[in-house]
C-alpha atoms as a PDB file:
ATOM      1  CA  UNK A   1       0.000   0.000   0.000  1.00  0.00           C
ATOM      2  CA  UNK A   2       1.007   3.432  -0.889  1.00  0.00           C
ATOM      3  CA  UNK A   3       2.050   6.045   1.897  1.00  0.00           C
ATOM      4  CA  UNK A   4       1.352   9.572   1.744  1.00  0.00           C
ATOM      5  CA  UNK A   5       5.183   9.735   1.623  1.00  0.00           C
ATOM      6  CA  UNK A   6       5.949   7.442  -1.243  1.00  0.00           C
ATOM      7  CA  UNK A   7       2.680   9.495  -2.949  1.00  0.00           C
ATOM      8  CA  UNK A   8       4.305  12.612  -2.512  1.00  0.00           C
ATOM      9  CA  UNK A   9       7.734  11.849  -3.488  1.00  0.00           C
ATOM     10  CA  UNK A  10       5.797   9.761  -6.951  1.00  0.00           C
ATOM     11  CA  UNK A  11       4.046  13.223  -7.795  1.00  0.00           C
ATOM     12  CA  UNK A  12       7.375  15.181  -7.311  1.00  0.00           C
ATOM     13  CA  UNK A  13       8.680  13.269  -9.975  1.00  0.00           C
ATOM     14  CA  UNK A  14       4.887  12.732 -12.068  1.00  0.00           C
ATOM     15  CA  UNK A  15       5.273  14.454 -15.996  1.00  0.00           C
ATOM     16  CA  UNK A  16       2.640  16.830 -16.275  1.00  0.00           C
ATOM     17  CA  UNK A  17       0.812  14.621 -18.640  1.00  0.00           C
ATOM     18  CA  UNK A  18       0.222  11.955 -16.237  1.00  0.00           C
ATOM     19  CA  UNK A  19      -0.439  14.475 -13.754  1.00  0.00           C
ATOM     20  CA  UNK A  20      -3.291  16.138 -16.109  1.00  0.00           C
ATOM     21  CA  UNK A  21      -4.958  12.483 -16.669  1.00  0.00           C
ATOM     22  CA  UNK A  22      -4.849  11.144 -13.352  1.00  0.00           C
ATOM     23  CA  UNK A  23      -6.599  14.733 -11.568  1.00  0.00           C
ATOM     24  CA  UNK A  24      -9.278  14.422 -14.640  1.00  0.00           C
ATOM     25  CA  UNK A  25     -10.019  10.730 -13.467  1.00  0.00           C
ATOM     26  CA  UNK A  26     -10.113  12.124  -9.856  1.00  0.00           C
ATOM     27  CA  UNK A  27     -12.665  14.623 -10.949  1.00  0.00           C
ATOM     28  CA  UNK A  28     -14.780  12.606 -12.990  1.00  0.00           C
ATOM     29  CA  UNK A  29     -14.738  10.089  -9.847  1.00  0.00           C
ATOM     30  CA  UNK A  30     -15.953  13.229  -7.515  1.00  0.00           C
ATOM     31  CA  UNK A  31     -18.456  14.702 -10.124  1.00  0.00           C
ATOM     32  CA  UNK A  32     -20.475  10.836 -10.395  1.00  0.00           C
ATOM     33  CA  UNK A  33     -20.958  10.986  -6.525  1.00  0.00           C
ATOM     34  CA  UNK A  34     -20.464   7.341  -6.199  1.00  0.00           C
ATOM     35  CA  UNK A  35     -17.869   7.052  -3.726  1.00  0.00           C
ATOM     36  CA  UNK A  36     -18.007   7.120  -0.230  1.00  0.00           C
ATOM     37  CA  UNK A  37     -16.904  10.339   1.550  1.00  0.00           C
ATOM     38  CA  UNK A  38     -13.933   8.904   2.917  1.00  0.00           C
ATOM     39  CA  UNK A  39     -12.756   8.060  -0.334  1.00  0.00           C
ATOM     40  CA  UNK A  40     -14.266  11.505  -1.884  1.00  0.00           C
ATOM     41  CA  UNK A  41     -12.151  13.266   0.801  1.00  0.00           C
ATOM     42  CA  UNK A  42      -8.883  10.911   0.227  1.00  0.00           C
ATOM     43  CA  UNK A  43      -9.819  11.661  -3.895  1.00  0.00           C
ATOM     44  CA  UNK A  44      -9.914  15.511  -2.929  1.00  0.00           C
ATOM     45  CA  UNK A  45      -6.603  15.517  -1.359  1.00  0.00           C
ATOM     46  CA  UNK A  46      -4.653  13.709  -4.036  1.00  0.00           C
ATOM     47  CA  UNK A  47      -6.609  16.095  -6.498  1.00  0.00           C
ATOM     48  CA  UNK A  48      -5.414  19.014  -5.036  1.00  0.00           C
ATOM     49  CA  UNK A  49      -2.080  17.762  -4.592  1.00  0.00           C
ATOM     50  CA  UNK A  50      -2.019  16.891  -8.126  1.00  0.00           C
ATOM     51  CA  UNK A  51      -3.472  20.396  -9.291  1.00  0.00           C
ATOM     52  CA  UNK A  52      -0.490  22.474  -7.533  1.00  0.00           C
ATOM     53  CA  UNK A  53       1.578  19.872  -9.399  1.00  0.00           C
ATOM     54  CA  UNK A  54       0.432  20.628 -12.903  1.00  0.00           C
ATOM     55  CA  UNK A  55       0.803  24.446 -12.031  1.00  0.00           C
ATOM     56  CA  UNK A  56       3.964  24.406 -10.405  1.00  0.00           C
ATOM     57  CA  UNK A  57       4.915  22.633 -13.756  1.00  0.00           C
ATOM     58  CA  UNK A  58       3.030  25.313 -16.131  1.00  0.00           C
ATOM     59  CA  UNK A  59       4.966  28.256 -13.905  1.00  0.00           C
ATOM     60  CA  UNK A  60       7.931  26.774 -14.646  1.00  0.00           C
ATOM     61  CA  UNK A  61       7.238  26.321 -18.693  1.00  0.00           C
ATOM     62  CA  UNK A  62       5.797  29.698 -18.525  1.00  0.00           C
ATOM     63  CA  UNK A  63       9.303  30.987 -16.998  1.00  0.00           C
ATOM     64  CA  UNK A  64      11.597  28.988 -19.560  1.00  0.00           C
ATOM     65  CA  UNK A  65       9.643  30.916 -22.405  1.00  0.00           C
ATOM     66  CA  UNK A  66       9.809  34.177 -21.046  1.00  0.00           C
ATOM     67  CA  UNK A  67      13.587  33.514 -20.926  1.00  0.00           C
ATOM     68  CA  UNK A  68      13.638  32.806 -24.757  1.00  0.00           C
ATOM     69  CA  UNK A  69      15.988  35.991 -25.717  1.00  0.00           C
ATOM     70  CA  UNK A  70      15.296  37.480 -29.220  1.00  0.00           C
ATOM     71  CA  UNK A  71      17.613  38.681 -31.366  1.00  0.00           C
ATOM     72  CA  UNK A  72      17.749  42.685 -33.630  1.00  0.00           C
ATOM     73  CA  UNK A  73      15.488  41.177 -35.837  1.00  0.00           C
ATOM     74  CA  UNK A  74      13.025  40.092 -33.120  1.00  0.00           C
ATOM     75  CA  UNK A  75      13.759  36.160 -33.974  1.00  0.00           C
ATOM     76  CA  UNK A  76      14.412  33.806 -31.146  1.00  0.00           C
ATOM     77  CA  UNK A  77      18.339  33.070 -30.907  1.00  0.00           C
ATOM     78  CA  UNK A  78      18.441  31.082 -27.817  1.00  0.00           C
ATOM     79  CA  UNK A  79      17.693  30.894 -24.580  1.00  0.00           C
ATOM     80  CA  UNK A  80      18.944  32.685 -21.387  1.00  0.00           C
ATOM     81  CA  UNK A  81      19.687  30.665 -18.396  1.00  0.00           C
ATOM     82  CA  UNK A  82      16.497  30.248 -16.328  1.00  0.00           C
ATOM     83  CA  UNK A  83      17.023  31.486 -12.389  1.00  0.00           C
ATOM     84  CA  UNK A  84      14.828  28.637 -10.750  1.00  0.00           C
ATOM     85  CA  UNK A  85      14.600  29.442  -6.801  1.00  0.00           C
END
């Protein structure tokens, strides 16, 4: 059986892909109403945990394509080295 420890350390690691398609089976799961509510609240939980996944993810795209630098003729030369905190 999973831990919330080994859960946590899987989703660090989870491709934002997988991420994406396991917190749409989550929802669908929550919006069908056919589980109980400790497994709706358990489902919640991982949902949530997966959602600040898939946008810690999208923040980080997001910053590695504002760091594209352009060149005099406005075209994309490369990329600057992205400061991740």
């Amino acid at each position: 059986m999973t831990t919330e420890k080994d859960a946590a350390e899987d989703l660090s690691a989870m491709p934002f892909e997988k991420a994406m398609a396991e917190l749409e089976r989550i929802v669908g799961e929550l919006e069908k109403g056919s589980v109980s509510l400790d497994d709706s609240v358990r489902l919640y939980a991982r949902g949530k945990a997966l959602q600040e996944r898939c946008e810690k993810l999208l923040a980080e795209a997001e910053a590695r394509v504002e760091k594209i630098t352009l060149g005099e003729n406005g075209a994309p030369k490369g990329a600057a080295p992205l400061d991740v905190e």
